[in-house]
Protein backbone atom coordinates (compact mmCIF):
# COMPACT_ATOMS: atom_id res chain seq x y z
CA UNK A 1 -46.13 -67.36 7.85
CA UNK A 2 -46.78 -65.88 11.21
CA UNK A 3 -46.11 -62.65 9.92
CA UNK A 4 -48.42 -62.90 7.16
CA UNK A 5 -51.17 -63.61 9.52
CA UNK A 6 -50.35 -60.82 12.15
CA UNK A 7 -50.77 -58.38 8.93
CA UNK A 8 -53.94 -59.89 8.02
CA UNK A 9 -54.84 -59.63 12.24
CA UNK A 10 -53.99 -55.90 11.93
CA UNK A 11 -55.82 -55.04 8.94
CA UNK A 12 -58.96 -56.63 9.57
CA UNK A 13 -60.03 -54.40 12.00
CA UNK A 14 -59.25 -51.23 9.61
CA UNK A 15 -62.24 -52.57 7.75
CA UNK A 16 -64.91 -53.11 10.06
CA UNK A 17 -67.53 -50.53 9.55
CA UNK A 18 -67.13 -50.59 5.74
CA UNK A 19 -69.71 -52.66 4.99
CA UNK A 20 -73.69 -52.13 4.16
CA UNK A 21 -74.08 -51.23 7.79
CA UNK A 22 -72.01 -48.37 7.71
CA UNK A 23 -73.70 -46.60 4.57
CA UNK A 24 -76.14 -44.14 5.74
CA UNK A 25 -79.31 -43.66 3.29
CA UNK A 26 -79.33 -40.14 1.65
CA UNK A 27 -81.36 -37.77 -0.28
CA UNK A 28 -79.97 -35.21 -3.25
CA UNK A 29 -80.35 -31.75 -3.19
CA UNK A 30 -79.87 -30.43 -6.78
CA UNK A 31 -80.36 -26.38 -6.95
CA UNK A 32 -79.32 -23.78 -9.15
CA UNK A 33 -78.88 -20.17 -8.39
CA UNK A 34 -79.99 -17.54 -10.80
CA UNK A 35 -80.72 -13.67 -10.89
CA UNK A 36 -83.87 -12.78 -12.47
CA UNK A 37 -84.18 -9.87 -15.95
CA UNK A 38 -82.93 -6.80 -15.12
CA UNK A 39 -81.15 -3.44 -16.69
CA UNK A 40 -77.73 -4.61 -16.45
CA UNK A 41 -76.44 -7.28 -19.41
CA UNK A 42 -75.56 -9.61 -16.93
CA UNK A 43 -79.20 -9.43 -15.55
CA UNK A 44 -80.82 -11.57 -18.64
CA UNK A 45 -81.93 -8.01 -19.88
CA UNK A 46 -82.31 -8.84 -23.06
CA UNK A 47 -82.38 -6.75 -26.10
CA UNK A 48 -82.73 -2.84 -25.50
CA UNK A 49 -86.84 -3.25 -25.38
CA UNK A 50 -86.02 -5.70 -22.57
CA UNK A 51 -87.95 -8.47 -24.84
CA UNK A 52 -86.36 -11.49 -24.84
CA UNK A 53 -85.21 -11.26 -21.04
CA UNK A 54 -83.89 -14.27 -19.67
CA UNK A 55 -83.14 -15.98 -15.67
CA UNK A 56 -79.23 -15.71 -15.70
CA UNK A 57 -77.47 -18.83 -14.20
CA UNK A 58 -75.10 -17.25 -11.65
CA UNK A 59 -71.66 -19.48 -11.37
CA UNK A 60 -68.70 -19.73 -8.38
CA UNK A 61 -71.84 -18.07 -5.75
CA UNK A 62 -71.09 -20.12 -2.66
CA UNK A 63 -73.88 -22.13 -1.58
CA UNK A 64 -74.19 -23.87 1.66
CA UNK A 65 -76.31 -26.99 3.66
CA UNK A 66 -77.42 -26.03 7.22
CA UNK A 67 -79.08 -27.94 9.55
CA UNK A 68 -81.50 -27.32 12.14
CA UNK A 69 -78.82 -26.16 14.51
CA UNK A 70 -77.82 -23.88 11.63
CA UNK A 71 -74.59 -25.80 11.58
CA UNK A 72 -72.80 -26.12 8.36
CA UNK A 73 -72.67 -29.77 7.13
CA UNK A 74 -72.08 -29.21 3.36
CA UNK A 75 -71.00 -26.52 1.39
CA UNK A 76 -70.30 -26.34 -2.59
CA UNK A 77 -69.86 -23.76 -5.44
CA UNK A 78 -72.70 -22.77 -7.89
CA UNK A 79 -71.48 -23.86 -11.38
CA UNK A 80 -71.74 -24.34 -15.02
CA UNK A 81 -73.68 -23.95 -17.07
CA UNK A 82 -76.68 -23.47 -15.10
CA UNK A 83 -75.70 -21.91 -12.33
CA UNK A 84 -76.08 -25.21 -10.64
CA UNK A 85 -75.23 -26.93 -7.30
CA UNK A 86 -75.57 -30.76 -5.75
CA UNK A 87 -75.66 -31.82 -2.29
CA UNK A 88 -75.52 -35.80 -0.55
CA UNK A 89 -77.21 -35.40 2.32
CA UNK A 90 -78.95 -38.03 5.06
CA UNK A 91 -82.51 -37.53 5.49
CA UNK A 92 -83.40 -34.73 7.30
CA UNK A 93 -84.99 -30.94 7.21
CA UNK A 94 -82.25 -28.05 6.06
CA UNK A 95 -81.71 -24.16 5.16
CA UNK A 96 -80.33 -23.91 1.70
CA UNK A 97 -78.34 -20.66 1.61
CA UNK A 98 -76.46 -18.90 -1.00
CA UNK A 99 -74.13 -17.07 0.94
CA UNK A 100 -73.21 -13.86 -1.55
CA UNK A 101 -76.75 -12.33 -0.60
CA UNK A 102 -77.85 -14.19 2.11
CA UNK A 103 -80.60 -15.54 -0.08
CA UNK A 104 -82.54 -19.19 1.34
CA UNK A 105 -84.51 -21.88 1.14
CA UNK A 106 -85.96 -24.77 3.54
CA UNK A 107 -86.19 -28.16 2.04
CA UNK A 108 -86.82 -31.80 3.77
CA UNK A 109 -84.55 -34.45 2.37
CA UNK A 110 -85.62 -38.01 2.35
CA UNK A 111 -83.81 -41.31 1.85
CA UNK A 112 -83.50 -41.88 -2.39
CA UNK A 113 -85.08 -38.37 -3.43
CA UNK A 114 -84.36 -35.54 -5.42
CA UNK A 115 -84.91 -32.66 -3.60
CA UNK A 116 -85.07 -29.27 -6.42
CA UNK A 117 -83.95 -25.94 -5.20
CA UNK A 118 -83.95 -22.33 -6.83
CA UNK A 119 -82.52 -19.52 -5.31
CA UNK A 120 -82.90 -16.38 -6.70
CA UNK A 121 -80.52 -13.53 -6.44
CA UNK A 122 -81.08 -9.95 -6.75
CA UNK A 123 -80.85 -8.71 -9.98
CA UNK A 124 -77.94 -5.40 -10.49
């Protein structure tokens, strides 16, 4: 028996800052990255009168959270099918930054929103 309650000693401290306390409030930035009509196929060019042209979700562009130091808290990988990304993130303001063309956006996150982001690449 005194065993048993030197494991439950031990443990209990393992489990202090678990509770509500510990949970920090956060906001959701959801983005997507696309690349606007253009000549090239893979541009959303459309048929060969360029009618029809489409915004091209662009997938596996890395796409990164900054803060205001411009330090790197979260980081993620534009996906399918809409070229889409998702970040957790406590309240705050941020630079949004896909990182294949260096292209941005500033967004202020607050406690139980949904932030929306669109960054648009260049089109090849």
């Amino acid at each position: 028996m005194l065993v048993l309650s030197g494991l439950l000693f031990v443990a209990a401290p393992a489990v202090v800052g678990c509770g509500p306390r510990a949970e920090q409030p956060t906001g959701t930035v959801h983005g997507t990255v696309v690349r606007p009509p253009g000549r090239d196929p893979r541009s959303g060019a459309g048929g060969p009168d360029g009618r029809d042209a489409v915004w091209v979700p662009v997938n596996g562009d890395p796409v990164r959270a900054r803060d205001e130091r411009d330090r790197v808290v979260a980081s993620a990988v534009s996906a399918s099918p809409d070229g889409g990304f998702r970040f957790e993130l406590p309240p705050g303001a941020y630079r949004i930054t896909e990182d294949m063309f260096g292209v941005s956006a500033r967004v202020r996150v607050r406690a139980g929103e949904t932030v929306t982001v669109r960054l648009t690449v260049p089109s090849v």
